[in-house]
C-alpha atoms as a PDB file:
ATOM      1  CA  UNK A   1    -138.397  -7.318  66.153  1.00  0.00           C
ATOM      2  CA  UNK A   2    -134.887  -6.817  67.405  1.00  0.00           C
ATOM      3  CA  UNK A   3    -134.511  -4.484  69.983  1.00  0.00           C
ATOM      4  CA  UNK A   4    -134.104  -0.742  69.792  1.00  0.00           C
ATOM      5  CA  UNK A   5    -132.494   1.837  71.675  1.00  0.00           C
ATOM      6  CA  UNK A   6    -135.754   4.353  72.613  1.00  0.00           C
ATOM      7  CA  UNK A   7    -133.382   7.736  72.823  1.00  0.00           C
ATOM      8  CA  UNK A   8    -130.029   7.003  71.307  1.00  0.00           C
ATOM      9  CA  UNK A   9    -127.537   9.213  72.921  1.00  0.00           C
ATOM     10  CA  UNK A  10    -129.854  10.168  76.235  1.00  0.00           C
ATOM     11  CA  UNK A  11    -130.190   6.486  77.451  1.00  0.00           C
ATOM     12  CA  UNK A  12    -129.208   2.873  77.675  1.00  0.00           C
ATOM     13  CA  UNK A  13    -133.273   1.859  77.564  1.00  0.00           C
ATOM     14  CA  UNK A  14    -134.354  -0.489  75.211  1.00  0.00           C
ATOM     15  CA  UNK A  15    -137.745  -1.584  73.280  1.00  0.00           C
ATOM     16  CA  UNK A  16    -138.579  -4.720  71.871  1.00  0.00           C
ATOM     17  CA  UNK A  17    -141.926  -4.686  69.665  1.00  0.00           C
ATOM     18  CA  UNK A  18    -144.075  -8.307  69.977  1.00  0.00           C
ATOM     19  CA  UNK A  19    -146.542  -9.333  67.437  1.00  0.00           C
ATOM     20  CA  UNK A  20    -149.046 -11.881  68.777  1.00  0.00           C
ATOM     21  CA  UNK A  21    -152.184 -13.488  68.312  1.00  0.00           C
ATOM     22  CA  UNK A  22    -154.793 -12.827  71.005  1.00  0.00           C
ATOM     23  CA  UNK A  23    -158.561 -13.449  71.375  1.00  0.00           C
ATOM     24  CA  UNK A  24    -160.827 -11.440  73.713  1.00  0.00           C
ATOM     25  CA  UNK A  25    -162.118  -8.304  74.867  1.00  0.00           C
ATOM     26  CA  UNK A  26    -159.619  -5.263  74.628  1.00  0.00           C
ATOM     27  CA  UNK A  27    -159.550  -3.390  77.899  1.00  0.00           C
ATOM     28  CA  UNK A  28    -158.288   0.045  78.369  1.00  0.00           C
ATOM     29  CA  UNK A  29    -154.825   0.882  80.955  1.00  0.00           C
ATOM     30  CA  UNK A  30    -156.106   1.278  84.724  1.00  0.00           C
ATOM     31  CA  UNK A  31    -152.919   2.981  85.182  1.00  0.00           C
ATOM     32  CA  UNK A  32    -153.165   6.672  85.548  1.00  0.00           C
ATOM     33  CA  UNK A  33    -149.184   7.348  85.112  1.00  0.00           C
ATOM     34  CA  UNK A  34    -149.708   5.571  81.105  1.00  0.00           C
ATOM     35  CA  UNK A  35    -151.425   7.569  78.321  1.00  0.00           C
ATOM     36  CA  UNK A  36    -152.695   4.033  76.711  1.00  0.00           C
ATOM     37  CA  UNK A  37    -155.297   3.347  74.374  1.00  0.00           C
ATOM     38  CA  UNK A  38    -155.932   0.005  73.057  1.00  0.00           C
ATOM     39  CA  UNK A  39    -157.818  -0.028  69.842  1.00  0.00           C
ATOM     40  CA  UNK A  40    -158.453  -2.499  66.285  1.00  0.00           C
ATOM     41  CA  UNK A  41    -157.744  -0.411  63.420  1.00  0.00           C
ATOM     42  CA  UNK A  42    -158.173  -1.775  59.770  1.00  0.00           C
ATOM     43  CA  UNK A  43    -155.774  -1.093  57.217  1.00  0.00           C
ATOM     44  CA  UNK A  44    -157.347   1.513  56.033  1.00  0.00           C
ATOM     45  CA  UNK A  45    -158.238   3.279  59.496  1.00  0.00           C
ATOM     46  CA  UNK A  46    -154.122   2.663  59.848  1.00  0.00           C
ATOM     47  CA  UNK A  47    -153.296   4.094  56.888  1.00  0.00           C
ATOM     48  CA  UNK A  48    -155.251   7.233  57.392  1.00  0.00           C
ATOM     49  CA  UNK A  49    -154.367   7.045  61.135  1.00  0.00           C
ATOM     50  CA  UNK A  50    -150.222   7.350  59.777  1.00  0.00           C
ATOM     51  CA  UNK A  51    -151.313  10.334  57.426  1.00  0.00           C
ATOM     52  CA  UNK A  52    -153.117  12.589  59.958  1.00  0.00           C
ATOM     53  CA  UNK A  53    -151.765  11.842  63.388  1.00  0.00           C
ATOM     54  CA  UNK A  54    -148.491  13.832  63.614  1.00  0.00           C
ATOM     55  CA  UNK A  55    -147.633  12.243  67.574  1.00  0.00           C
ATOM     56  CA  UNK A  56    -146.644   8.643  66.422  1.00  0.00           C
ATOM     57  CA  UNK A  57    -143.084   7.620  68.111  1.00  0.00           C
ATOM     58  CA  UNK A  58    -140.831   6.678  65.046  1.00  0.00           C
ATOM     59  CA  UNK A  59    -141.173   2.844  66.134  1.00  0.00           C
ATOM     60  CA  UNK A  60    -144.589   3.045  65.697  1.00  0.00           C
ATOM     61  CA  UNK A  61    -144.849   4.763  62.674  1.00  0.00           C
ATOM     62  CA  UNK A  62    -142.684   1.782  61.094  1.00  0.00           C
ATOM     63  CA  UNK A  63    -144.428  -0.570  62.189  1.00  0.00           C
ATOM     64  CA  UNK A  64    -147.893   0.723  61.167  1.00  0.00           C
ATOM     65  CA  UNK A  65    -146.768   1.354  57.415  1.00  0.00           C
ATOM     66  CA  UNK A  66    -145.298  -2.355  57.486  1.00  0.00           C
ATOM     67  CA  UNK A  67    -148.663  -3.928  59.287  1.00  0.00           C
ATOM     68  CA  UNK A  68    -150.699  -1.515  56.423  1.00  0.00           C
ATOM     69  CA  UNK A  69    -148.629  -2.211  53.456  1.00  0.00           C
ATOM     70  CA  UNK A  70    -149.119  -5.960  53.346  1.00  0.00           C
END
């Protein structure tokens, strides 16, 4: 996806979302600074993970309803 200013108006940062194919384990962040949880959700789990989780960034909202809609 193209990239996105993260706080229009308060910075000049910018995110770029990825999509990939990857095999192997999934291994949680060793860094203690990052609140990171990797996880495999089905569409489902997604779809009731977008309806009761209220902390999603906007970015990641979008492109959870995308990944569950199709």
């Amino acid at each position: 996806m193209p990239a996105s200013f993260s706080s229009v108006g308060l910075t000049d940062e910018k995110v770029v979302t990825v999509f990939v194919g990857a095999e192997g384990d999934i291994l949680g962040s060793d860094n203690v600074n990052e609140e990171i949880e990797s996880r495999l959700y089905t569409k489902e789990e997604l779809r009731n993970l977008i309806n009761e989780c209220s902390d999603l960034c906007s970015r990641s909202q979008l492109v959870s309803f995308w990944i569950a809609s199709k």
